[in-house]
Protein backbone atom coordinates (compact mmCIF):
# COMPACT_ATOMS: atom_id res chain seq x y z
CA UNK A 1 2.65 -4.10 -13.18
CA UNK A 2 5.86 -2.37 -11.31
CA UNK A 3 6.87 -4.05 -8.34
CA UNK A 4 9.10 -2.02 -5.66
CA UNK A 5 10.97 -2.44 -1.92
CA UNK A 6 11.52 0.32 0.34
CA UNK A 7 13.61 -0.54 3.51
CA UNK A 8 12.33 2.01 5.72
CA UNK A 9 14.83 1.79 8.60
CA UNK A 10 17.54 2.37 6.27
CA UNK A 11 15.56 5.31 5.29
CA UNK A 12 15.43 6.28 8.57
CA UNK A 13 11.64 6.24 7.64
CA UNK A 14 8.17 4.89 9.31
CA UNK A 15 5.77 3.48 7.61
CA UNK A 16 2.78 5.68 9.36
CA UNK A 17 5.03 8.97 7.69
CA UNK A 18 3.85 10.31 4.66
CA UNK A 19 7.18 10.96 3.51
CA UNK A 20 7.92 7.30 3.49
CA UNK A 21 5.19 6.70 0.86
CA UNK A 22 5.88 9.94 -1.04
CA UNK A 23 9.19 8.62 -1.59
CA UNK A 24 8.63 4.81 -2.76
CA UNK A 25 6.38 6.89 -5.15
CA UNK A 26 9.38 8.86 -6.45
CA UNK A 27 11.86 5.97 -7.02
CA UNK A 28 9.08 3.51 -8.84
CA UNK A 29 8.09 6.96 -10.65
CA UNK A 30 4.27 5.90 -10.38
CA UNK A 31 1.35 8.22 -9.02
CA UNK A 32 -0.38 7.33 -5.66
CA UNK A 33 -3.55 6.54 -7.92
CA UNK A 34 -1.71 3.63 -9.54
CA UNK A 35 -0.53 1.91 -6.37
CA UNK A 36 -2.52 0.00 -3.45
CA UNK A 37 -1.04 -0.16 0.30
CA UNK A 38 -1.95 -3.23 2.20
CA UNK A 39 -1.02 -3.27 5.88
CA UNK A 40 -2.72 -4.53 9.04
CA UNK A 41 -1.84 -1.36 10.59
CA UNK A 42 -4.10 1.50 10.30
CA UNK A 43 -1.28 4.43 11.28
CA UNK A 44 0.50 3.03 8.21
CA UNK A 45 -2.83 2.79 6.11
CA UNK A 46 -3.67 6.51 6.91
CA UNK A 47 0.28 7.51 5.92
CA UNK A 48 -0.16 5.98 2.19
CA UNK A 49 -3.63 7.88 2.50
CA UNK A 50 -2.26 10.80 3.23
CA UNK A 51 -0.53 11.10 -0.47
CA UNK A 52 -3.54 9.85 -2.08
CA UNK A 53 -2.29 6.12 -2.44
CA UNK A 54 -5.45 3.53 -2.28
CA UNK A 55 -4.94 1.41 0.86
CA UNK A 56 -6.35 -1.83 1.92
CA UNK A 57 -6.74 -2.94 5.84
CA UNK A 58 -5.45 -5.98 6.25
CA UNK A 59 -7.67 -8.56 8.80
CA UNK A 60 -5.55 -10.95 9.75
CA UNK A 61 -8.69 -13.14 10.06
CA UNK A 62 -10.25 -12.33 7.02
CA UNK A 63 -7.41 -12.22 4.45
CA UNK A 64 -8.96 -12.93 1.47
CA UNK A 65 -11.12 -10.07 1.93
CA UNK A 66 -8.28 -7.81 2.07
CA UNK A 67 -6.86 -9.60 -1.52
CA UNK A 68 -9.90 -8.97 -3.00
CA UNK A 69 -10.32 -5.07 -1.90
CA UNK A 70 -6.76 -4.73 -3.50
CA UNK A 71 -7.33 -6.95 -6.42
CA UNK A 72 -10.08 -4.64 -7.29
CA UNK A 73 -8.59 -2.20 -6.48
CA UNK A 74 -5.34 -2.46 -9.05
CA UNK A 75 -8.08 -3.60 -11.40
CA UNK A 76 -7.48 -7.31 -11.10
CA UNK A 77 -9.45 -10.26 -10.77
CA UNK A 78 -10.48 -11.04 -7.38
CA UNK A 79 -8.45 -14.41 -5.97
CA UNK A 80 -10.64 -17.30 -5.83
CA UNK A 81 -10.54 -18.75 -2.34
């Protein structure tokens, strides 16, 4: 598993642009398919969706629900609670 950080006010980036996801892409050198957004935001989920990245909703009262969408999603184990 890759982990990666992009800053996007140093990138002079938001998170709901595409561009912001198309370039995190670029510098972990990874395709959207092999990556999973979480955010509680939905302009930011659609921007990650928007270059084909999996995203995950996050409910701030339902967390674990959100941990287990992405766990699944990166093929992992769902959490136990």
């Amino acid at each position: 598993m890759k982990d990666g950080f992009l800053a996007s006010h140093p990138a002079t980036l938001t998170l709901a642009a595409a561009r912001s996801y198309a370039l995190c892409l670029r510098q972990l050198q990874l395709p959207a398919s092999r990556c999973v957004f979480v955010d509680d935001q939905m302009r930011n989920i659609e921007g990650a969706q928007a270059v084909g990245m999996p995203a995950v909703w996050f409910d701030v009262r339902h967390p674990q629900t959100a941990c287990d969408q992405a766990a699944r999603l990166l093929g992992l184990a769902a959490a136990q609670a």
